[in-house]
N, C-alpha and C. Protein backbone atom coordinates (compact mmCIF):
# COMPACT_ATOMS: atom_id res chain seq x y z
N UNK A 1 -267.69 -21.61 97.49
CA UNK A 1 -267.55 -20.21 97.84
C UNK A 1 -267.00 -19.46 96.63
N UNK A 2 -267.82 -18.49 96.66
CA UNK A 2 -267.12 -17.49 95.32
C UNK A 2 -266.20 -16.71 95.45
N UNK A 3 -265.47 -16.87 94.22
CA UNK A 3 -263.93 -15.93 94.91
C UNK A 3 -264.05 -14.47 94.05
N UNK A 4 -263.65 -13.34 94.69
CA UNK A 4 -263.93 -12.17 94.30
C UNK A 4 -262.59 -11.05 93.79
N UNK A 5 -262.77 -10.53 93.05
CA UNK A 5 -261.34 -9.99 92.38
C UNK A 5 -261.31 -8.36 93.89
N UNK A 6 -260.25 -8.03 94.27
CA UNK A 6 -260.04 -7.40 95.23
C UNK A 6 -258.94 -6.47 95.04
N UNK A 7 -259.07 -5.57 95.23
CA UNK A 7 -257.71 -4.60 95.11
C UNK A 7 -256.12 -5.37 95.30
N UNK A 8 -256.25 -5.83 96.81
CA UNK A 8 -254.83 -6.57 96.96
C UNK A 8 -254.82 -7.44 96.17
N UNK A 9 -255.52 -8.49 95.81
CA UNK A 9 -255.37 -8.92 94.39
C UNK A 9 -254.46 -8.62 93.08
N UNK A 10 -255.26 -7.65 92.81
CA UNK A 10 -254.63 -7.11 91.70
C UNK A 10 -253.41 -6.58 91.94
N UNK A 11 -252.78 -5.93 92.81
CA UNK A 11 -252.13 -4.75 93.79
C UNK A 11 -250.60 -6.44 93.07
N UNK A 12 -251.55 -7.26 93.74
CA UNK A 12 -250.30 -9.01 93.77
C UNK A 12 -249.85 -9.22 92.32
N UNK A 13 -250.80 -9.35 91.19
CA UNK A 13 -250.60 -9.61 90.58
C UNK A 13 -249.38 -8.39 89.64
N UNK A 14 -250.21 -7.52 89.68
CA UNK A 14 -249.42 -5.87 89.38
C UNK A 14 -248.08 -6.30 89.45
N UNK A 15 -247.38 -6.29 90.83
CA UNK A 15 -246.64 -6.64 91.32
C UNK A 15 -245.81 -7.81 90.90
N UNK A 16 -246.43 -8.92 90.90
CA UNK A 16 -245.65 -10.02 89.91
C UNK A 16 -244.63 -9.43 88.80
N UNK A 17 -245.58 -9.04 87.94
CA UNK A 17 -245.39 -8.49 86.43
C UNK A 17 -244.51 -7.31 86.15
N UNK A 18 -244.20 -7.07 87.63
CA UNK A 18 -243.13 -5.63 87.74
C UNK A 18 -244.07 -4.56 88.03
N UNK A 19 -245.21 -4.21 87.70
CA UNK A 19 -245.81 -3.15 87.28
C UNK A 19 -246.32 -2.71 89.07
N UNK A 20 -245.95 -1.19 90.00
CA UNK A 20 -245.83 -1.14 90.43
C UNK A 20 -246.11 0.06 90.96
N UNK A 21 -247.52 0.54 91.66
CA UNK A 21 -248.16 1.70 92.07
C UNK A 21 -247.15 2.62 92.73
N UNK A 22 -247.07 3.60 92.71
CA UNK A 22 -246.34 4.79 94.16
C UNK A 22 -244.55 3.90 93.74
N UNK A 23 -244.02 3.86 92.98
CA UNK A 23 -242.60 2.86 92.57
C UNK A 23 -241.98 4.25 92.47
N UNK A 24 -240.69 3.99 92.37
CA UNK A 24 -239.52 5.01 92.59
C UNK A 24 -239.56 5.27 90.59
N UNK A 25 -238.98 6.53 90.33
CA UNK A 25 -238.69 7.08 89.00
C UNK A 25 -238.41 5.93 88.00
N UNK A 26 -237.09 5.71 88.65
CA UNK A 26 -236.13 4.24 87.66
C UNK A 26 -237.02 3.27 87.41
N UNK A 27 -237.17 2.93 88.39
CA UNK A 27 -238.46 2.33 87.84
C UNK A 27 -239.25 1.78 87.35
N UNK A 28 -239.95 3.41 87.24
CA UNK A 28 -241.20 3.79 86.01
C UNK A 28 -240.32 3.84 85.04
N UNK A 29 -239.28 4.22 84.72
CA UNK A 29 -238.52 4.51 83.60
C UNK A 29 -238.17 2.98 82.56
N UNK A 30 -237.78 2.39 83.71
CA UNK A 30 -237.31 0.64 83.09
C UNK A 30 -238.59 0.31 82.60
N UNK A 31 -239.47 0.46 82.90
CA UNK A 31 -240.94 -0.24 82.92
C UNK A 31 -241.06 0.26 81.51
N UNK A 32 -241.65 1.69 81.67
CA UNK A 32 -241.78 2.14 80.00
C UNK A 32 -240.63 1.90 79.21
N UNK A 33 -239.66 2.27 78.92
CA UNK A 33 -238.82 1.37 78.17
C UNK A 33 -238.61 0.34 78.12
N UNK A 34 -238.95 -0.25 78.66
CA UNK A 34 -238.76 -1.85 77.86
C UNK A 34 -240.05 -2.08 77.60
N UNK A 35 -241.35 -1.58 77.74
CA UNK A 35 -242.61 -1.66 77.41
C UNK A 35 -242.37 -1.64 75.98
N UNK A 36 -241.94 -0.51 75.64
CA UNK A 36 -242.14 -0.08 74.50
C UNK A 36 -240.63 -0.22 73.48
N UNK A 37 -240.21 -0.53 74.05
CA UNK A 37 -238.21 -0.68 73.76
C UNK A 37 -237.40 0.31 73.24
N UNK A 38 -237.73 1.70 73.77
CA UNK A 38 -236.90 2.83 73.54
C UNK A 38 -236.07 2.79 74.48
N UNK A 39 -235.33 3.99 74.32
CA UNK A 39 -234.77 4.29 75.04
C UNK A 39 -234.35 6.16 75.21
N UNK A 40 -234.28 6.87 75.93
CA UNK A 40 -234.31 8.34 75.65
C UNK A 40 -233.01 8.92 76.39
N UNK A 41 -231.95 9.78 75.69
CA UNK A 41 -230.81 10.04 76.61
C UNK A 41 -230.58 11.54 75.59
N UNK A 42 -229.56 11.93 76.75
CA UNK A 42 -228.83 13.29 76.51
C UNK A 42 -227.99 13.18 75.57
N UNK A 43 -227.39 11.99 75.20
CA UNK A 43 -226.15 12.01 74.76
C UNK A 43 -226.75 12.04 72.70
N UNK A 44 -226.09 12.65 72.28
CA UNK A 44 -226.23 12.41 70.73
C UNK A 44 -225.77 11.27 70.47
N UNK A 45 -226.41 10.06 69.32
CA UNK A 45 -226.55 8.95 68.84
C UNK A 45 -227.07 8.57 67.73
N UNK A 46 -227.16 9.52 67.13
CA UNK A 46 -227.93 9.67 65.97
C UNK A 46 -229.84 9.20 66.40
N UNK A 47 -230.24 10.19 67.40
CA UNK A 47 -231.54 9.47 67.46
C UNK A 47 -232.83 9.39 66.30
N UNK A 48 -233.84 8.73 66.22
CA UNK A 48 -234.95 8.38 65.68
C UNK A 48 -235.53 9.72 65.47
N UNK A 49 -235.57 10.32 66.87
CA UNK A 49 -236.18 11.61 67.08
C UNK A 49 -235.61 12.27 68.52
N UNK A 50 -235.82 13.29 68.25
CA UNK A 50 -235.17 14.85 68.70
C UNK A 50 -236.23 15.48 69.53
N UNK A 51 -235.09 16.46 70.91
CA UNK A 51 -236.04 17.40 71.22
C UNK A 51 -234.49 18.18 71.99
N UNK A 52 -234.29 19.33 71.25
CA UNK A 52 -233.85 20.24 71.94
C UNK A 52 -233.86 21.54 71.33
N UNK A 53 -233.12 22.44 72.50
CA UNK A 53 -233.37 23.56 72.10
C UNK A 53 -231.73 24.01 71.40
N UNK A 54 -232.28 25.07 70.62
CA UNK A 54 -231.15 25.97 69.85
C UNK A 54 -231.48 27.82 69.73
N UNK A 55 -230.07 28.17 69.10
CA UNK A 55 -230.22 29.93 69.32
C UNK A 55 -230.19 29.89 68.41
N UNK A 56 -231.50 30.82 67.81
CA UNK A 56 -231.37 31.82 66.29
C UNK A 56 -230.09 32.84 66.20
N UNK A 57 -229.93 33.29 64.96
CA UNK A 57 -229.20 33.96 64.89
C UNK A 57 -228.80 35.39 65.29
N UNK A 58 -230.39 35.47 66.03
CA UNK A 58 -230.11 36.89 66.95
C UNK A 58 -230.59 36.88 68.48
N UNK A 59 -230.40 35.55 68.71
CA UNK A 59 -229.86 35.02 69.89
C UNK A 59 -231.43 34.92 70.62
N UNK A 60 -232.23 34.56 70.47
CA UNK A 60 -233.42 34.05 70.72
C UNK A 60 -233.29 32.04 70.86
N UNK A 61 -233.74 32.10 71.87
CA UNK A 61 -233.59 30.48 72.27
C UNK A 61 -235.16 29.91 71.58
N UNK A 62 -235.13 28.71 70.83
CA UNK A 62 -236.19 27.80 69.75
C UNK A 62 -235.63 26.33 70.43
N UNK A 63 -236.89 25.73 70.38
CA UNK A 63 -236.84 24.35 70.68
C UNK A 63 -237.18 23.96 69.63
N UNK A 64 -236.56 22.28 69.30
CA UNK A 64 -236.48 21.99 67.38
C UNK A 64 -237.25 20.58 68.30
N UNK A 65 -237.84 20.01 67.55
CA UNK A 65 -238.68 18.70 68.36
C UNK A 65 -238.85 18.06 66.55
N UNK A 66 -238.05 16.66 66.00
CA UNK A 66 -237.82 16.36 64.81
C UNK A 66 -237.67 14.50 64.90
N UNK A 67 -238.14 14.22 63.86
CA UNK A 67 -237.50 12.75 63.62
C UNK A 67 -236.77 12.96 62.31
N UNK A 68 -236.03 14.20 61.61
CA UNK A 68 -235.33 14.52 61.03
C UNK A 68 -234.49 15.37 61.06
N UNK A 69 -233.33 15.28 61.75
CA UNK A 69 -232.92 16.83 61.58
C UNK A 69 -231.59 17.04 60.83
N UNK A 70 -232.01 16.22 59.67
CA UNK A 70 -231.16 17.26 58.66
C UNK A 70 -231.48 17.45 57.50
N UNK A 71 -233.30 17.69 57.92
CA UNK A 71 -234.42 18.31 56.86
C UNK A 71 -235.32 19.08 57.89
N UNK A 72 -235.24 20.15 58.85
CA UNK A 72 -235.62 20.42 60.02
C UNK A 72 -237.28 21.50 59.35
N UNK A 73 -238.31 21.38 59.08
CA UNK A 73 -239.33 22.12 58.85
C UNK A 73 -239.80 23.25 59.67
N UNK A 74 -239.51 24.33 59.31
CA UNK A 74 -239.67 25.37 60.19
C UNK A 74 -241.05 25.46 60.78
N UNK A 75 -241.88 25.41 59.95
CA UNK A 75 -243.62 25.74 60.65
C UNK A 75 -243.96 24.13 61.60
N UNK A 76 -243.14 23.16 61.38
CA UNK A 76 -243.34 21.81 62.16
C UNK A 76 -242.70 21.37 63.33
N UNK A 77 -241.42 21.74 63.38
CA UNK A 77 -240.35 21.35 64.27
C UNK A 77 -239.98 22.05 64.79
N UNK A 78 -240.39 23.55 64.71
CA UNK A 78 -239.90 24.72 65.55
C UNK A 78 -240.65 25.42 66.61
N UNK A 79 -240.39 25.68 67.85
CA UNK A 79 -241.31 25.70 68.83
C UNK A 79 -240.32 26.94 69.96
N UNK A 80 -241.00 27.95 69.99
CA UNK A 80 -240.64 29.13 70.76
C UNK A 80 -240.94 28.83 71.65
N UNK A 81 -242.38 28.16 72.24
CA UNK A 81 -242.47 27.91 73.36
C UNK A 81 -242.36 26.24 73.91
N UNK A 82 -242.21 26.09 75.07
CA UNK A 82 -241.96 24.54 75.33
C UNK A 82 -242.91 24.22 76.01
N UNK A 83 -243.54 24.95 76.19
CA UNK A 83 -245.43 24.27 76.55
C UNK A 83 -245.85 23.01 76.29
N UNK A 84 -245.19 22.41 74.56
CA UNK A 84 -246.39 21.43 74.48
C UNK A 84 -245.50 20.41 74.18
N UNK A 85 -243.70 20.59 74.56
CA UNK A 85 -243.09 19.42 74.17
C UNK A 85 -242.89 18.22 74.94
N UNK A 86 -243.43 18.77 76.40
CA UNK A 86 -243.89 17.36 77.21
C UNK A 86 -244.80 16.21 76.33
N UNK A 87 -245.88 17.26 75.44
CA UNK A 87 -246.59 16.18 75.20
C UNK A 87 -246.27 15.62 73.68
N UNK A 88 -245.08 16.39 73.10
CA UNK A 88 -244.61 15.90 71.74
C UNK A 88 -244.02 14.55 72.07
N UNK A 89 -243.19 14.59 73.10
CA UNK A 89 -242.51 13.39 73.82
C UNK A 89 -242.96 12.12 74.11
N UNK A 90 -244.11 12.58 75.02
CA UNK A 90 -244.93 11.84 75.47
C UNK A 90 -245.53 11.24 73.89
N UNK A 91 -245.87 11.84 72.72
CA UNK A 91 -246.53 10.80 71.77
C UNK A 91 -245.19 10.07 71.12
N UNK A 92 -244.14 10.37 71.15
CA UNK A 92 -243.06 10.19 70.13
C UNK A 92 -242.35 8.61 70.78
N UNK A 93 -242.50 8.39 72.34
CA UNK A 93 -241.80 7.29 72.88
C UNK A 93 -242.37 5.86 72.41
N UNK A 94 -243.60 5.63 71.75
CA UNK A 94 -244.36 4.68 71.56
C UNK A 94 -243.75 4.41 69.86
N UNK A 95 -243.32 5.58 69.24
CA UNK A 95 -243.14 5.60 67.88
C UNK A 95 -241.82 5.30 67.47
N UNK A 96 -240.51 5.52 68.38
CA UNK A 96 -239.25 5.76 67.99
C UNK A 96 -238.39 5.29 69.44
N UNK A 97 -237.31 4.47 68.57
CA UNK A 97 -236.49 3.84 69.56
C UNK A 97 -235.36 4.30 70.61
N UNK A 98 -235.24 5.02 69.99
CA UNK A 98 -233.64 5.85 70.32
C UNK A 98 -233.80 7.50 70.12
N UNK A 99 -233.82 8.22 71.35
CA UNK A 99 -234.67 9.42 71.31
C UNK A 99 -233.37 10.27 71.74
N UNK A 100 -233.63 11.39 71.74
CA UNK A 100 -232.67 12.54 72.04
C UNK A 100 -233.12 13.51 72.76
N UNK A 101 -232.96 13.87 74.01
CA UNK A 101 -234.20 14.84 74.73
C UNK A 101 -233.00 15.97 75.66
N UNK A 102 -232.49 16.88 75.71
CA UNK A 102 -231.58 17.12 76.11
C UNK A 102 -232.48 18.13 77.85
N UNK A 103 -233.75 17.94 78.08
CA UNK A 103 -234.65 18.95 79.16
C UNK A 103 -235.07 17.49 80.02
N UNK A 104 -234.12 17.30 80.97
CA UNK A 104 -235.12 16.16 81.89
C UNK A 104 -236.56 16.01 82.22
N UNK A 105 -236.84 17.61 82.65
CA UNK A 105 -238.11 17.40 82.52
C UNK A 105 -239.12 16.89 81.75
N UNK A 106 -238.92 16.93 80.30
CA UNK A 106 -239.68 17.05 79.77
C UNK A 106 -239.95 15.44 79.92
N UNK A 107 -238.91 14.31 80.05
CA UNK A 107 -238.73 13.12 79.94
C UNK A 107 -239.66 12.47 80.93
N UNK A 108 -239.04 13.32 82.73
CA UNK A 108 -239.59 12.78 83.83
C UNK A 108 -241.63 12.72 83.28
N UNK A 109 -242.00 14.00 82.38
CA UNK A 109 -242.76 14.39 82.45
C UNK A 109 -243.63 13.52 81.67
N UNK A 110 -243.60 12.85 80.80
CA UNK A 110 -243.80 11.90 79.60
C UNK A 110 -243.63 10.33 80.23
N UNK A 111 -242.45 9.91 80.82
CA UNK A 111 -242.41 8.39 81.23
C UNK A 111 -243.41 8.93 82.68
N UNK A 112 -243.70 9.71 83.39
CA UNK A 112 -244.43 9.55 84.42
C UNK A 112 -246.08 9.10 84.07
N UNK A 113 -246.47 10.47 82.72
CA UNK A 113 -247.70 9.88 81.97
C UNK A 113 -247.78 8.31 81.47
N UNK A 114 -246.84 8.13 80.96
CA UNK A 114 -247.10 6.48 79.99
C UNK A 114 -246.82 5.31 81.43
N UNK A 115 -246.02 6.01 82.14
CA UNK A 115 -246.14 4.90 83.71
C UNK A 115 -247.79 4.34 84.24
N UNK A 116 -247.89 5.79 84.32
CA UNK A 116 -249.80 5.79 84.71
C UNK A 116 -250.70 5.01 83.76
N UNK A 117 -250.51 6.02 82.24
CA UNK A 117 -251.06 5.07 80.98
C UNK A 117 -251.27 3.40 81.10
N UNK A 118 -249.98 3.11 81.26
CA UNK A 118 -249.76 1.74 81.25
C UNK A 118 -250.10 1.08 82.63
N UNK A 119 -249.86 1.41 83.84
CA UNK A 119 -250.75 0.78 85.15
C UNK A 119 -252.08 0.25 85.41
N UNK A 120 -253.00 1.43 84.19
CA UNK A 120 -254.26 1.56 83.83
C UNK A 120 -254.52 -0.03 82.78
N UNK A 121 -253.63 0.01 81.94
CA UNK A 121 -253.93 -0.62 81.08
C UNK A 121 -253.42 -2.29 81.51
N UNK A 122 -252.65 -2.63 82.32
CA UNK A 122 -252.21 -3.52 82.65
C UNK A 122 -253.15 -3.71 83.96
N UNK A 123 -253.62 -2.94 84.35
CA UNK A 123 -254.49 -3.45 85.26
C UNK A 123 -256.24 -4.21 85.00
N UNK A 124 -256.42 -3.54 83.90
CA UNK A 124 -257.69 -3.72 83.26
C UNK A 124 -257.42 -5.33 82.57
N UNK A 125 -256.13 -5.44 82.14
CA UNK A 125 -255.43 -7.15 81.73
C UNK A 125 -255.74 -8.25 82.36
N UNK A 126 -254.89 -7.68 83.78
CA UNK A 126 -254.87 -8.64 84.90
C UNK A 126 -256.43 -8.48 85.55
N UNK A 127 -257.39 -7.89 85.20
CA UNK A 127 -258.68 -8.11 85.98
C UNK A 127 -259.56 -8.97 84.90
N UNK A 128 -258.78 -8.77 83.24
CA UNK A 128 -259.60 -9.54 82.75
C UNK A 128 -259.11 -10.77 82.60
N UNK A 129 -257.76 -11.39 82.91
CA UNK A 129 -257.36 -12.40 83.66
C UNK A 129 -258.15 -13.38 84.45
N UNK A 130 -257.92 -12.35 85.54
CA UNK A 130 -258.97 -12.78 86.82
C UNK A 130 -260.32 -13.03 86.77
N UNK A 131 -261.10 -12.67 85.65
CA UNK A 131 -262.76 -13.09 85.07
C UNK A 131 -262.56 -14.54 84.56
N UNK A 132 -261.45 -14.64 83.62
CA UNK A 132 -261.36 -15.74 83.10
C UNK A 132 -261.09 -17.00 84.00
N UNK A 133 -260.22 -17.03 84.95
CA UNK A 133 -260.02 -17.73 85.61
C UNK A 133 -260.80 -17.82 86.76
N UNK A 134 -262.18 -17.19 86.49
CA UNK A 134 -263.26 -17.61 87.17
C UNK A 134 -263.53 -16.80 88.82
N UNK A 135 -262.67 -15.87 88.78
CA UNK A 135 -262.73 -14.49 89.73
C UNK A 135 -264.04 -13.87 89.51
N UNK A 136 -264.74 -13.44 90.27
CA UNK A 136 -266.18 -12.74 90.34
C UNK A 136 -265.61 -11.06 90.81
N UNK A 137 -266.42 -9.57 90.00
CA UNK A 137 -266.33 -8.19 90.77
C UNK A 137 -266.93 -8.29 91.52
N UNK A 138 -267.33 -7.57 92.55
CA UNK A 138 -268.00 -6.62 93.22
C UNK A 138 -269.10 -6.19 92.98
N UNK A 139 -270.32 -6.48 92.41
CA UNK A 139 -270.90 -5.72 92.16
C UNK A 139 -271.29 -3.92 92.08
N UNK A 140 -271.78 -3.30 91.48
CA UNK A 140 -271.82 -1.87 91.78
C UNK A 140 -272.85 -1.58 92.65
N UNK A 141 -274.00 -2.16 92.88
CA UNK A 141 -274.56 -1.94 93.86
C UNK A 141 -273.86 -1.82 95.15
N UNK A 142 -273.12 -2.57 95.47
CA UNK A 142 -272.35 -2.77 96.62
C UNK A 142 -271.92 -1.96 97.13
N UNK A 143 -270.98 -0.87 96.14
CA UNK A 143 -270.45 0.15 96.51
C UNK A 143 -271.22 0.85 96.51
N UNK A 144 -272.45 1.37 95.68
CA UNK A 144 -273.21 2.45 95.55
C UNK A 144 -273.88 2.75 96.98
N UNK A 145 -274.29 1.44 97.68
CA UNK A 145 -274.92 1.18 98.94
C UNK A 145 -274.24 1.61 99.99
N UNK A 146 -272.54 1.66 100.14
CA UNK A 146 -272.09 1.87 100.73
C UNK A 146 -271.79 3.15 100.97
N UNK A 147 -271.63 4.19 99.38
CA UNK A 147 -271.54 5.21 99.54
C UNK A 147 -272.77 6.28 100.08
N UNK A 148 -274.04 5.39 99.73
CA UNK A 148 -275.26 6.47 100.31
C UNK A 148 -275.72 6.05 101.41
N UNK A 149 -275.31 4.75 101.96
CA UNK A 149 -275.90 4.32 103.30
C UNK A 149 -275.57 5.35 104.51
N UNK A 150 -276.19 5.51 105.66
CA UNK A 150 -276.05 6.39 106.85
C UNK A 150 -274.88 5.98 107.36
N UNK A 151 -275.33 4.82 107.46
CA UNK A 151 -273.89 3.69 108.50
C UNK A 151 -273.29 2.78 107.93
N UNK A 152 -272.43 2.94 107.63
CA UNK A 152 -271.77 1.94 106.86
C UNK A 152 -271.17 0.50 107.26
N UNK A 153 -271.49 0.60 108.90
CA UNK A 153 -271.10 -0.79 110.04
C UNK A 153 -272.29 -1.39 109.55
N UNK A 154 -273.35 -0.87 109.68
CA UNK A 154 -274.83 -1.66 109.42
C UNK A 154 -275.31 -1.95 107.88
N UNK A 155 -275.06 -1.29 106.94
CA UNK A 155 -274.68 -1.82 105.93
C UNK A 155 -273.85 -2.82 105.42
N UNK A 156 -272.99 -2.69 106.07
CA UNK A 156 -271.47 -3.96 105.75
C UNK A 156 -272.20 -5.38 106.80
N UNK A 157 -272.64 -5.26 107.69
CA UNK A 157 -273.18 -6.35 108.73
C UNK A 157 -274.40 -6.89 108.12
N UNK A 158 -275.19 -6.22 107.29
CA UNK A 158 -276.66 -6.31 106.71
C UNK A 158 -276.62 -6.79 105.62
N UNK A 159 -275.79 -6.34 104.73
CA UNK A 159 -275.68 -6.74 103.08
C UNK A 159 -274.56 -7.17 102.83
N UNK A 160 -273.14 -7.13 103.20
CA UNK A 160 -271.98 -7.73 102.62
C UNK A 160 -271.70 -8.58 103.11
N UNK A 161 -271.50 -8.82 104.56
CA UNK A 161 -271.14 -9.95 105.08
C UNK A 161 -271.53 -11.31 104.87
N UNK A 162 -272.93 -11.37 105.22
CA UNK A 162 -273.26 -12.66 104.60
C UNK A 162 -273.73 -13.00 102.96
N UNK A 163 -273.42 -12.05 102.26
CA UNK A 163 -273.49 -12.06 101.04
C UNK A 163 -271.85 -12.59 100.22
N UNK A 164 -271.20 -12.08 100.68
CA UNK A 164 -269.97 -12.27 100.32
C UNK A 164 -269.47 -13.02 101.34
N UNK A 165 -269.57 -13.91 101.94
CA UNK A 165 -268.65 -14.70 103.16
C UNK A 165 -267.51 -14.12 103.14
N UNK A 166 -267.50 -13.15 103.51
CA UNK A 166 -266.38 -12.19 104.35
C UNK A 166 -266.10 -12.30 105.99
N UNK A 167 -264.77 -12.95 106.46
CA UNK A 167 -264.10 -12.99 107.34
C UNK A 167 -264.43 -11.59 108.23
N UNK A 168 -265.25 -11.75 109.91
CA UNK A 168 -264.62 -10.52 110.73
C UNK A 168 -263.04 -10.10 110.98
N UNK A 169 -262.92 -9.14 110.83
CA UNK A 169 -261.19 -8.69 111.41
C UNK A 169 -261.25 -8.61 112.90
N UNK A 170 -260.62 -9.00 113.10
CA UNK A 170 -260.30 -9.21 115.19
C UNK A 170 -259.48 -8.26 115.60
């Protein structure tokens, strides 16, 4: 009998490995950091790289986003608006160990992306795992059939069942 790679499957294996769909913040947070072995906090530490904001001298609020700042480049590191420092963040956690982010959001906003990033990518692992160790997909027909068929009881009774020795549910 052929064995077939299956959502709960993977869902198990996921799971083993820590890696963990619909998971609470912390988490996602532990997960990407130690993925990548940063770490990102409020507190000053001399970080790798920077993201906060500061007042000009005529009292206009600037966000400085730096892996230097005490050579700070005005046309590079200076940012009036904070539009795009979710995604400065989001590239900077893969690059630098010890980060400085003083806007939670921007953090929640970045480890939530690389959570996903990485679910994706660890999942595509563990399925190519599961090929190796002699796990069979689904074919795409299968699904395709299912999605354009009328009835999908008579489809599943006609083509999957005895194709796939699939168990009735009682």
């Amino acid at each position: 009998m052929n064995k077939y790679i299956t959502d709960k499957l993977i869902a198990e294996r996921m799971s083993e490995k820590g890696w963990i769909e619909g998971c609470d913040d912390e988490h996602a947070r532990n997960q990407v950091f130690a993925h990548y072995e940063c770490e990102i906090t409020d507190q000053w530490q001399n970080p790798d790289f920077s993201i906060y904001e500061e007042s000009t001298a005529d009292g206009y609020s600037v966000w400085i986003a730096t892996a230097d700042d005490k050579s700070i480049n005005v046309s590079e590191d200076i940012y009036y608006y904070e539009n795009d420092l979710g995604d400065i963040l989001y590239e900077a956690i893969p690059d630098y160990n010890n980060i400085y982010c003083d806007n939670y959001d921007f953090v929640e906003d970045a480890i939530t992306r690389h959570y996903e990033d990485l679910l994706c990518r660890i999942e595509d692992e563990i399925i190519d795992e599961l090929l190796d160790e002699g796990y069979e997909g689904v074919p795409n027909h299968v699904f395709e059939g299912l999605r354009s068929s009328q009835s999908k009881g008579k489809f599943i009774n006609k083509y999957v069942l005895p194709v796939y020795a699939c168990n009735y549910a009682n």
